[in-house]
N, C-alpha and C. Protein backbone atom coordinates (compact mmCIF):
# COMPACT_ATOMS: atom_id res chain seq x y z
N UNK A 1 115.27 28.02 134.59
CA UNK A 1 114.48 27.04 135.27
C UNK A 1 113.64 27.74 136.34
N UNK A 2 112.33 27.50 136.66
CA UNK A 2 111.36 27.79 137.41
C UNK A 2 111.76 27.25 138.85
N UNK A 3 111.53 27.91 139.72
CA UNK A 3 111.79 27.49 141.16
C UNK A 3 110.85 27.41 141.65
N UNK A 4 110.12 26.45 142.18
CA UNK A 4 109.00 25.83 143.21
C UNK A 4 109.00 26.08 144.58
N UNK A 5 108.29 26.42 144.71
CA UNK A 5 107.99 26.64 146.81
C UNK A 5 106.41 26.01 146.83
N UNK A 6 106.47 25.00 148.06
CA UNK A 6 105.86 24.53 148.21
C UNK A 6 104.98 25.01 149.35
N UNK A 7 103.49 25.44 149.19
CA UNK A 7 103.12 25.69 149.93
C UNK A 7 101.63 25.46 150.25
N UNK A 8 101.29 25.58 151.76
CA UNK A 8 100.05 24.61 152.30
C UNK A 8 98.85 24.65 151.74
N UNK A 9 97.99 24.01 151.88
CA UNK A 9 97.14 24.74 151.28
C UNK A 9 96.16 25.55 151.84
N UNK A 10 96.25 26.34 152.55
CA UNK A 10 95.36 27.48 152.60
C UNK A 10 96.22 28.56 153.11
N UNK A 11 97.82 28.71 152.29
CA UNK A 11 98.03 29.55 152.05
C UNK A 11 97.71 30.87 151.79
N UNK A 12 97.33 32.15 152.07
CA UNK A 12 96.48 33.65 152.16
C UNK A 12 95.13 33.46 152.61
N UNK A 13 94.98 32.55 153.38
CA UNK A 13 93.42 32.31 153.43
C UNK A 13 93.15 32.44 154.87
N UNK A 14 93.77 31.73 155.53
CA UNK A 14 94.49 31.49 157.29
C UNK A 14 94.99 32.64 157.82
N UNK A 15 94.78 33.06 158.97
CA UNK A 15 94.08 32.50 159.79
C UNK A 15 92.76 33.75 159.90
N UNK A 16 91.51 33.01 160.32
CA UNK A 16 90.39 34.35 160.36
C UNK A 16 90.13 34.18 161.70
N UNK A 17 89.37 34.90 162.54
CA UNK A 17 88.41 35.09 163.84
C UNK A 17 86.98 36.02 163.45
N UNK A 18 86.19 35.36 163.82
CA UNK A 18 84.95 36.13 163.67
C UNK A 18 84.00 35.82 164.96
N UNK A 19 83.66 36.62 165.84
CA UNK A 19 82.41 36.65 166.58
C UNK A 19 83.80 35.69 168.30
N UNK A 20 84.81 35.72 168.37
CA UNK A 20 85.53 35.26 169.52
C UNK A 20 85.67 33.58 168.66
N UNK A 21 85.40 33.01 167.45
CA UNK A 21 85.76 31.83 167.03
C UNK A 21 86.77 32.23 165.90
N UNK A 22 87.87 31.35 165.75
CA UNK A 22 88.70 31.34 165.26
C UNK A 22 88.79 30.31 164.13
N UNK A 23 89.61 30.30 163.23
CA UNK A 23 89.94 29.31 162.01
C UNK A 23 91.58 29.35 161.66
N UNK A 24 92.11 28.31 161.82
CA UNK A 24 93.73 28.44 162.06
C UNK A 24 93.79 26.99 160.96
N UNK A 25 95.24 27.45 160.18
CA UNK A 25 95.57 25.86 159.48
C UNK A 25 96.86 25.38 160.62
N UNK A 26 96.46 23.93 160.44
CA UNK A 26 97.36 23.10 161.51
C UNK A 26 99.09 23.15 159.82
N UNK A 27 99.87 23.24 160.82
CA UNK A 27 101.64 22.93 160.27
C UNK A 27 100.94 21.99 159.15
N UNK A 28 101.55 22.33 158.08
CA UNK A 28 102.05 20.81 157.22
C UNK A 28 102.44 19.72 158.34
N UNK A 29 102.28 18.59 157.89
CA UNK A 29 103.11 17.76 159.08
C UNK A 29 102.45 16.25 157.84
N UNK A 30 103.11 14.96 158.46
CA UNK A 30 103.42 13.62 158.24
C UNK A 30 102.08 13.23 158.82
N UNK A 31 100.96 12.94 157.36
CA UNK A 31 99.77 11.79 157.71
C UNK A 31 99.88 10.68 156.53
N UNK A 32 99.98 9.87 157.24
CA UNK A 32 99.88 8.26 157.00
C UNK A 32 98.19 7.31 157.09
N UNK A 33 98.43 6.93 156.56
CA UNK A 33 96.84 6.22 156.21
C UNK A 33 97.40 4.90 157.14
N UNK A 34 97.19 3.93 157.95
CA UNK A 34 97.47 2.76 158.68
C UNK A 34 95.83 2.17 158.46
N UNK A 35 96.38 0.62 157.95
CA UNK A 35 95.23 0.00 157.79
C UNK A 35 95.75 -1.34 158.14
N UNK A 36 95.48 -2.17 159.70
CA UNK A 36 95.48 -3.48 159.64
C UNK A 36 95.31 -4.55 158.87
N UNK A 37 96.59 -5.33 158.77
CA UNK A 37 96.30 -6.49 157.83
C UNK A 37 95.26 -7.43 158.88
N UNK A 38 94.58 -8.68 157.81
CA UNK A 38 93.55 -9.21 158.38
C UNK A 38 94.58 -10.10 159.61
N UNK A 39 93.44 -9.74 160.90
CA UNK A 39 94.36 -10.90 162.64
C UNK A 39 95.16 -9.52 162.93
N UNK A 40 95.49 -8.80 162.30
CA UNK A 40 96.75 -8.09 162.69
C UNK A 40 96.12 -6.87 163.99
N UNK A 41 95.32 -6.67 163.84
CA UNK A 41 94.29 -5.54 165.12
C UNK A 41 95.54 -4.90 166.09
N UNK A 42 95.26 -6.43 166.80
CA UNK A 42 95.54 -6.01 168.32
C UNK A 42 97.09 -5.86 168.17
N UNK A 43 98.15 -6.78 167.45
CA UNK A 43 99.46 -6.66 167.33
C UNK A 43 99.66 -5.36 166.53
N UNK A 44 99.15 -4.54 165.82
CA UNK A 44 99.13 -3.22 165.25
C UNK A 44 99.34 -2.38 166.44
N UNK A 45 98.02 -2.81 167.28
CA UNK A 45 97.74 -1.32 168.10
C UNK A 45 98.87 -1.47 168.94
N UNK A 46 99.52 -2.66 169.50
CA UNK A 46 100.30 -2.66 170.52
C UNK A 46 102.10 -2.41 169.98
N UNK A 47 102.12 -2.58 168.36
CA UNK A 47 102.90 -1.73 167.47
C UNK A 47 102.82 -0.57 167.53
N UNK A 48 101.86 0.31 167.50
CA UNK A 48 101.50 1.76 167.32
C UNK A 48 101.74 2.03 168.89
N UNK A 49 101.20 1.85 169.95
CA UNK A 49 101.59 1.74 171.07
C UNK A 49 103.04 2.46 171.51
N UNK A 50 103.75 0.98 171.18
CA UNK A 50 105.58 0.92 171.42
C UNK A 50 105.94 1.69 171.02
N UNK A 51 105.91 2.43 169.39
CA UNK A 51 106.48 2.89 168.64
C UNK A 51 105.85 5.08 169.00
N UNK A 52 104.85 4.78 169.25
CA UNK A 52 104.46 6.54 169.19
C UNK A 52 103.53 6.61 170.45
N UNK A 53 103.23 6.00 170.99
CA UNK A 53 102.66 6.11 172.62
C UNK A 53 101.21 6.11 172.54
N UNK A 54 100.62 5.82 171.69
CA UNK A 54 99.09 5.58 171.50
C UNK A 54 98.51 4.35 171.35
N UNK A 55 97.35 3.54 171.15
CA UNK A 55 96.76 2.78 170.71
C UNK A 55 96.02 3.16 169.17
N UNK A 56 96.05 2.13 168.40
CA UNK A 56 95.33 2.11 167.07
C UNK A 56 93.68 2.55 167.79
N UNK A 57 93.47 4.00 167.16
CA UNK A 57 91.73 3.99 167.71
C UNK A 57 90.76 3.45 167.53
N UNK A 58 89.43 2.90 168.62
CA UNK A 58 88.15 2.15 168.02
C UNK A 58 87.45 3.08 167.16
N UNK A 59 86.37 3.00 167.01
CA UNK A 59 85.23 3.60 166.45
C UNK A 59 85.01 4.98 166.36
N UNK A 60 85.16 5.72 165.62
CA UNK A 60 84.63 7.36 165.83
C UNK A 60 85.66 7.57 167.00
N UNK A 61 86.80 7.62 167.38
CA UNK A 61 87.68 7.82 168.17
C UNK A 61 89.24 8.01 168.14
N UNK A 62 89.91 8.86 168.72
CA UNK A 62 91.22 9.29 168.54
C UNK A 62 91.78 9.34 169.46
N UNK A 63 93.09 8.81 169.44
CA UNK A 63 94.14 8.66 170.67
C UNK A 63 95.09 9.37 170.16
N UNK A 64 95.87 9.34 171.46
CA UNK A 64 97.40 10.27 171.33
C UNK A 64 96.82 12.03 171.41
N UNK A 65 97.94 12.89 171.44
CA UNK A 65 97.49 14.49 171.75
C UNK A 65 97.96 14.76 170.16
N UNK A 66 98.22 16.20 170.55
CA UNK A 66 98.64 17.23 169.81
C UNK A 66 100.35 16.92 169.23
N UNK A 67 100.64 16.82 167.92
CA UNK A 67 101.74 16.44 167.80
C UNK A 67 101.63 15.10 167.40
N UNK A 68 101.35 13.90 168.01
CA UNK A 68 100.94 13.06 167.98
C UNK A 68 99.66 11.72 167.92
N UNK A 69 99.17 12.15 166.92
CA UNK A 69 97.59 11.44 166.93
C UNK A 69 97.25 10.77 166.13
N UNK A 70 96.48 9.33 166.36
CA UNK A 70 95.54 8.35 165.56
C UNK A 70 94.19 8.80 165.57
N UNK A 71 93.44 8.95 164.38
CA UNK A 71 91.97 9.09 164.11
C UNK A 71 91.32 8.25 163.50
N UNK A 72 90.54 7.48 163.69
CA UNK A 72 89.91 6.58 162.90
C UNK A 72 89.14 6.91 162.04
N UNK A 73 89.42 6.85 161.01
CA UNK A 73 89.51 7.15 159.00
C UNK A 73 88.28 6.32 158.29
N UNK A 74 87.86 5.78 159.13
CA UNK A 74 86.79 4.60 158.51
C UNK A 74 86.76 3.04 158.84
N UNK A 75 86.06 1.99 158.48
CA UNK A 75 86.46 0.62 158.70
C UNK A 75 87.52 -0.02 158.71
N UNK A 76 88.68 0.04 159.80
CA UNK A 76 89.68 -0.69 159.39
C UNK A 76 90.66 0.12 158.99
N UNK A 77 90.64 1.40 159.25
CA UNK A 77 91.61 2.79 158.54
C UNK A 77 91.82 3.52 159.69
N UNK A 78 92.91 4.26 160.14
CA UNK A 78 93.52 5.24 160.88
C UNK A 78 93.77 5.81 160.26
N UNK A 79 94.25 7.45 160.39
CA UNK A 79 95.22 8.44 160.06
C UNK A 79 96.12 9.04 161.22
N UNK A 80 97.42 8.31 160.93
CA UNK A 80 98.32 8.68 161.84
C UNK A 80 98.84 10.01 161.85
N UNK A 81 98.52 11.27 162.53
CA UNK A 81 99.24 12.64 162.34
C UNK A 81 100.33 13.20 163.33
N UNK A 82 100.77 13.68 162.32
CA UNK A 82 102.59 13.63 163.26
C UNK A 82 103.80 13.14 162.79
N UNK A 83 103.93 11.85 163.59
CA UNK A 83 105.52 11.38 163.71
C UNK A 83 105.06 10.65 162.16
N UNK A 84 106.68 10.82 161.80
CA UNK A 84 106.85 9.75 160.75
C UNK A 84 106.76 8.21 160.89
N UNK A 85 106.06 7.32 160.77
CA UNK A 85 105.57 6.23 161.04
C UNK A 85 106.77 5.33 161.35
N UNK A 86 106.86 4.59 162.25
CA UNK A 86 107.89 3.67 162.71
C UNK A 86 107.76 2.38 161.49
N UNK A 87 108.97 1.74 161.57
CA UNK A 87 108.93 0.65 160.34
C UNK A 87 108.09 -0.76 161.17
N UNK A 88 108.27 -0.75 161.96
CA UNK A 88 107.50 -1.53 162.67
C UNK A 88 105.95 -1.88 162.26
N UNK A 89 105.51 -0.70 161.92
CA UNK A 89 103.87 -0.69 161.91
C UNK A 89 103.72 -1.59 160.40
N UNK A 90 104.74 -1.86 159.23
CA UNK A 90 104.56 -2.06 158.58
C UNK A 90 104.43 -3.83 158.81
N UNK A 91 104.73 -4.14 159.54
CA UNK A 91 104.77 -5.45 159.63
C UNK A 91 102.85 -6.25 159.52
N UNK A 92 102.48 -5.33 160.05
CA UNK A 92 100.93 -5.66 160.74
C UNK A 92 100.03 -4.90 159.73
N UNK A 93 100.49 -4.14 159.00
CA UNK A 93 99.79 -2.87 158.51
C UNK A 93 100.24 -2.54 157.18
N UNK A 94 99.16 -1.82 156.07
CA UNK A 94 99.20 -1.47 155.10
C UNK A 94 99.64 -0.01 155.47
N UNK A 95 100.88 0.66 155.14
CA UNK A 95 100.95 2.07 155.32
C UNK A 95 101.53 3.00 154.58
N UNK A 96 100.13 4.23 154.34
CA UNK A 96 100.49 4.65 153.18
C UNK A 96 100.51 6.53 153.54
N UNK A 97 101.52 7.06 152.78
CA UNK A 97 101.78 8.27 153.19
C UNK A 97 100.83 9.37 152.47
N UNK A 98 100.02 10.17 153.36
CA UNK A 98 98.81 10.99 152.58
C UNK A 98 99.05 12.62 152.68
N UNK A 99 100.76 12.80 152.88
CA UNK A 99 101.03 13.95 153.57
C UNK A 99 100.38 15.37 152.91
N UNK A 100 100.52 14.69 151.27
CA UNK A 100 99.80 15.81 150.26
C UNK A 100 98.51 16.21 150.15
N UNK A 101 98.11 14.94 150.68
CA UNK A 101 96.63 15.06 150.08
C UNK A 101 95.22 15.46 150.99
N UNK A 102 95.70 16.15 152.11
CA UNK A 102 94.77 16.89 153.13
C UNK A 102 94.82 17.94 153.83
N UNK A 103 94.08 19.21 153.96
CA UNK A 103 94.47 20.00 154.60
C UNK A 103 93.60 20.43 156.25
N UNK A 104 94.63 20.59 157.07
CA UNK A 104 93.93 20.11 158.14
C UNK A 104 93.79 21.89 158.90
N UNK A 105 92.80 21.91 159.81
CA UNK A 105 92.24 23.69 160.31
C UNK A 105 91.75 22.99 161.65
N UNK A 106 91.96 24.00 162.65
CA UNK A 106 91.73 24.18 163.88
C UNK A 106 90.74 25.27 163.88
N UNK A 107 89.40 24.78 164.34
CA UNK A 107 88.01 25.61 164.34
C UNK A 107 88.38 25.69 166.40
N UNK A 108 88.32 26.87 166.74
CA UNK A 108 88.15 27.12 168.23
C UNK A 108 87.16 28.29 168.27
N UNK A 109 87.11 28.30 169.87
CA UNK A 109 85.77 29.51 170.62
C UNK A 109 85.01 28.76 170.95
N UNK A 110 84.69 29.79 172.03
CA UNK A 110 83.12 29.33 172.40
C UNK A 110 82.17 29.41 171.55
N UNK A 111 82.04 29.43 170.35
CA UNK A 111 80.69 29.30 169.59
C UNK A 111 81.15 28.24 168.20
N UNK A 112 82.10 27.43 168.68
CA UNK A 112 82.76 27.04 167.56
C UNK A 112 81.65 25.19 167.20
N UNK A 113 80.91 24.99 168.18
CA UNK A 113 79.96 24.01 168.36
C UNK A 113 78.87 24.96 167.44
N UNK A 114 78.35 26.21 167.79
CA UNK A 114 77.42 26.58 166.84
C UNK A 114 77.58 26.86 165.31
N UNK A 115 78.95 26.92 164.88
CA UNK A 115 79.52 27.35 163.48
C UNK A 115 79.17 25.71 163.13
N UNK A 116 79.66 25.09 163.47
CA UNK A 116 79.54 23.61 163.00
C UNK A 116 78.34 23.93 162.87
N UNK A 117 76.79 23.88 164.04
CA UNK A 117 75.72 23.06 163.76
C UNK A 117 75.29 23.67 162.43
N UNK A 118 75.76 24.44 161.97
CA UNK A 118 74.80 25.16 160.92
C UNK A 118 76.01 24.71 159.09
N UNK A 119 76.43 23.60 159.47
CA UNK A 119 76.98 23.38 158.47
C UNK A 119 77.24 21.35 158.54
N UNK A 120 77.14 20.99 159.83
CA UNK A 120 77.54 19.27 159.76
C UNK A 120 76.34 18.66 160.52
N UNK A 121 75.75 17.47 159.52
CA UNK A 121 74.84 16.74 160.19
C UNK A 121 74.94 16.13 161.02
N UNK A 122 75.72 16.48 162.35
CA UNK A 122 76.04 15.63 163.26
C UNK A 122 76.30 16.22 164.46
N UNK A 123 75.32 15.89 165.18
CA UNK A 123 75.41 16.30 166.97
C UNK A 123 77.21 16.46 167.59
N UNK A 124 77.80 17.98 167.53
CA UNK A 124 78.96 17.84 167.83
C UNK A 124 79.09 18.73 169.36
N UNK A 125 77.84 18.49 169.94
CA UNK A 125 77.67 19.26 171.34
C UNK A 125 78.90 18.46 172.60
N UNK A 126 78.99 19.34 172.84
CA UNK A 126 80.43 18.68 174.26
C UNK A 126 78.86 17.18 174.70
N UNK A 127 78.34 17.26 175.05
CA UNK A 127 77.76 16.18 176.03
C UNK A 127 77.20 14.50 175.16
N UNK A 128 77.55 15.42 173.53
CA UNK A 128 77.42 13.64 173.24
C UNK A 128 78.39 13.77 171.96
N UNK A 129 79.79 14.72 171.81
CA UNK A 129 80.90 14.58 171.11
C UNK A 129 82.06 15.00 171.80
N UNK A 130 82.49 14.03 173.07
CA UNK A 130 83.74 14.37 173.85
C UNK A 130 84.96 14.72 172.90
N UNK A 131 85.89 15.09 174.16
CA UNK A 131 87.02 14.96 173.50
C UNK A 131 87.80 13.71 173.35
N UNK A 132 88.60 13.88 171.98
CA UNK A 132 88.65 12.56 171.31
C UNK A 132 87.73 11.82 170.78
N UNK A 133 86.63 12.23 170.38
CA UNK A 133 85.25 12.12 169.18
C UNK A 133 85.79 12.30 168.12
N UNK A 134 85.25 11.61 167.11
CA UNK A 134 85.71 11.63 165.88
C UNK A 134 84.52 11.40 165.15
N UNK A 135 84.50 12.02 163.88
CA UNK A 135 83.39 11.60 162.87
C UNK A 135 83.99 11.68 161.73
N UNK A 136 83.52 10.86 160.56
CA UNK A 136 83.83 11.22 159.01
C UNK A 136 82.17 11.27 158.71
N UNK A 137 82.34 12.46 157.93
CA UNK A 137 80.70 12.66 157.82
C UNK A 137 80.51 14.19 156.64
N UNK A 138 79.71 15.06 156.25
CA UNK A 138 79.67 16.27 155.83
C UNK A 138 79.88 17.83 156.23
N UNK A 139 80.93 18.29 155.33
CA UNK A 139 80.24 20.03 156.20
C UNK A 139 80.29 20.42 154.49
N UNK A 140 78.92 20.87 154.23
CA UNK A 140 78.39 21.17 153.14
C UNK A 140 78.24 20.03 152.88
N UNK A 141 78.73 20.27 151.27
CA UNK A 141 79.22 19.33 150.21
C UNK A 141 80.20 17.99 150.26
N UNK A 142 80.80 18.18 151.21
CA UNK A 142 82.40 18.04 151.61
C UNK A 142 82.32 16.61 152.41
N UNK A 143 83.33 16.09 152.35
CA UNK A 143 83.30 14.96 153.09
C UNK A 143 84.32 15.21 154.03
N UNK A 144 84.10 15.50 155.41
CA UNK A 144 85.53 15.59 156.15
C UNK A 144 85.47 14.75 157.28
N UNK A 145 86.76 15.11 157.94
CA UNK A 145 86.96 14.40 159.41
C UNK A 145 87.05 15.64 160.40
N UNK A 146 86.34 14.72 161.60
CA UNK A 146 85.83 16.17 162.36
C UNK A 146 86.56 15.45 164.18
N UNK A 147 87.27 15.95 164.78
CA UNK A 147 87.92 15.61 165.35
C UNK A 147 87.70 16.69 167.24
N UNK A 148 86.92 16.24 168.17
CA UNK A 148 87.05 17.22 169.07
C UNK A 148 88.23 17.07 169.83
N UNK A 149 89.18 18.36 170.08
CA UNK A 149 90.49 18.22 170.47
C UNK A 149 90.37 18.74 171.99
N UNK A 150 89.59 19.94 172.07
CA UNK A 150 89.11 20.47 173.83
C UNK A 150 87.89 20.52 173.86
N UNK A 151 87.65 21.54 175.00
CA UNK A 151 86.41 21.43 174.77
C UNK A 151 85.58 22.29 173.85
N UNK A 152 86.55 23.51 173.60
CA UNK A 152 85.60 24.32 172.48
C UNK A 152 87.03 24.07 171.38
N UNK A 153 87.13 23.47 170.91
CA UNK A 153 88.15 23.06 169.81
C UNK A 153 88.33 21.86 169.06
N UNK A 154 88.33 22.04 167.30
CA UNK A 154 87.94 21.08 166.46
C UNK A 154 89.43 20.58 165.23
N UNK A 155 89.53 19.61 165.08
CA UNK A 155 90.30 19.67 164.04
C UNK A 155 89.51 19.32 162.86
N UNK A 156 89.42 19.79 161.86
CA UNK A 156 89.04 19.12 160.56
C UNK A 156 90.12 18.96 159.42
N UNK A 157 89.41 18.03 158.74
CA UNK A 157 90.42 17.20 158.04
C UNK A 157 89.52 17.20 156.33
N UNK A 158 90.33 17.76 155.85
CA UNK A 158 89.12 17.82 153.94
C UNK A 158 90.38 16.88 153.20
N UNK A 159 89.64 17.21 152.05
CA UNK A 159 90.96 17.01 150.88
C UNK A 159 91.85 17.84 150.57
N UNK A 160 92.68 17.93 150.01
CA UNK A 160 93.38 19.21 150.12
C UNK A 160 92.79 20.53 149.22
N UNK A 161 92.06 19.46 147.81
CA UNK A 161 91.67 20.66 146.56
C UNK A 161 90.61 21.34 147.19
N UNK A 162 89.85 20.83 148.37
CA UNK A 162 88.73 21.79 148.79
C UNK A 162 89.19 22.53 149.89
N UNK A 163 90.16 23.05 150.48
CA UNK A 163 91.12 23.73 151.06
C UNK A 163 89.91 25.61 150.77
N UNK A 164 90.06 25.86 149.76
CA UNK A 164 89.56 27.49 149.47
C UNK A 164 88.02 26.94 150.00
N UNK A 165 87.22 26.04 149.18
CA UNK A 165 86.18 26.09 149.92
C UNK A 165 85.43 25.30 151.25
N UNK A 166 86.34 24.92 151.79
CA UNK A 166 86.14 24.34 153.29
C UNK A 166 86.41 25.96 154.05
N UNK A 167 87.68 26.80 154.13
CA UNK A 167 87.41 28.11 154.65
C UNK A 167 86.35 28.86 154.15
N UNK A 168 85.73 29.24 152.99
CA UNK A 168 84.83 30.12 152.69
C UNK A 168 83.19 29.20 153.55
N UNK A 169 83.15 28.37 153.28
CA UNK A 169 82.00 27.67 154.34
C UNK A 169 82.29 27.75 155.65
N UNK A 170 83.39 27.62 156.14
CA UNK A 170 83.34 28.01 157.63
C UNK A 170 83.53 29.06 158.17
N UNK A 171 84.05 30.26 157.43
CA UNK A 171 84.22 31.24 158.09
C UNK A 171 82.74 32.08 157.27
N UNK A 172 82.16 31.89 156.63
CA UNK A 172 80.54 32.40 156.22
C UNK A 172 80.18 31.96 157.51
N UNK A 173 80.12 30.42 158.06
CA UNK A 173 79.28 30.13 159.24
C UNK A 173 79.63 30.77 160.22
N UNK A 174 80.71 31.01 160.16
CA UNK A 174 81.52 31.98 161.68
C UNK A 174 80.74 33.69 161.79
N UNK A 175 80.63 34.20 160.36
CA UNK A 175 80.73 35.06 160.24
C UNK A 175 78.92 35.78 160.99
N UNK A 176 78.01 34.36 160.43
CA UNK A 176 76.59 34.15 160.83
C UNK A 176 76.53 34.22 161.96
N UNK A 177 77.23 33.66 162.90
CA UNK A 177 76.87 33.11 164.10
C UNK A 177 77.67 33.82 164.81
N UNK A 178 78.58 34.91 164.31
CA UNK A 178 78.74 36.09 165.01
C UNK A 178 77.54 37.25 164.94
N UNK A 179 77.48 37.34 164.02
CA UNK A 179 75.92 38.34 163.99
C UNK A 179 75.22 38.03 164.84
N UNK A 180 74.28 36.95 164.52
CA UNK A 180 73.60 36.55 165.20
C UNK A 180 73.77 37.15 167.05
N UNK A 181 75.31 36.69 167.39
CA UNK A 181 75.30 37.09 168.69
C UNK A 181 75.85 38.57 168.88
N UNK A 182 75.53 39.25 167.85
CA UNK A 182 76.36 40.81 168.30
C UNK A 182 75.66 41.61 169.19
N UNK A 183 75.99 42.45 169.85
CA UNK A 183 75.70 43.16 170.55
C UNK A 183 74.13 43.96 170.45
């Protein structure tokens, strides 16, 4: 019989630095899809609240830290990352476990705003993408979630099968925008 090991996906790929910006994969860890039943909003968030110390997030926005975080996933969608979801949430909420199906990278540095601009259509400058900004939007091809965690630090969020090429696009952009500033 064949023995299985399960492993992340960007397994040999993780972690790079190019030009003082970095590319790190976040732990495997417990994401849950949370989607309010209809009326259910506010009794959700104040569920999510009790249960993991956050509020259900508005718009393009994420609560809770490191370890513990809601991102808003789209209309009416969170992705809870972290704790294993309290049974509670189910009362108010559709909740569904997505632990397989995303692989998540920590983009940091000070030039980690310029690796982005040259790959996501979307203004991710500190002065109009704070921390706790959120977008679902493109880098390339790709549809991801783009998450500012500090001030020079990003989480992104792909699918999992584009795992090899979400790193080869960002660390090409890293690799640019180190040149660019070399010595």
């Amino acid at each position: 019989m064949v023995d299985l090991m399960a492993k992340s996906p960007c397994d040999g790929l993780l972690p790079v630095e190019h030009g003082g910006v970095s590319l790190s994969e976040i732990d495997m860890t417990v994401l849950t899809s949370v989607s309010p039943y209809k009326g259910q909003d506010k009794a959700l968030s104040a569920a999510l609240k009790e249960a993991h110390g956050m509020a259900f997030p508005g718009i393009n926005r994420a609560t809770g830290k490191e370890g513990a975080r809601a991102i808003w996933f789209g209309q009416g969608q969170a992705m809870l990352i972290g704790p294993d979801p309290a049974s509670s949430l189910c009362v108010h909420a559709a909740v569904t476990d997505q632990s397989d199906a995303w692989v998540l990278v920590r983009l940091e540095g000070g030039r980690a705003e310029d690796v982005l601009a040259r790959l996501v259509p979307v203004d991710l400058r500190q002065a109009a993408f704070k921390r706790g900004h959120t977008a679902r939007t493109q880098l390339q091809h790709m549809m991801i979630s783009v998450t500012r965690t500090g001030d020079s630090s990003f989480l992104i969020m792909a699918f999992r099968s584009m795992a090899k090429t979400l790193v080869h696009d960002l660390e090409t952009a890293m690799r640019g925008v180190a040149a660019r500033h070399a010595g």
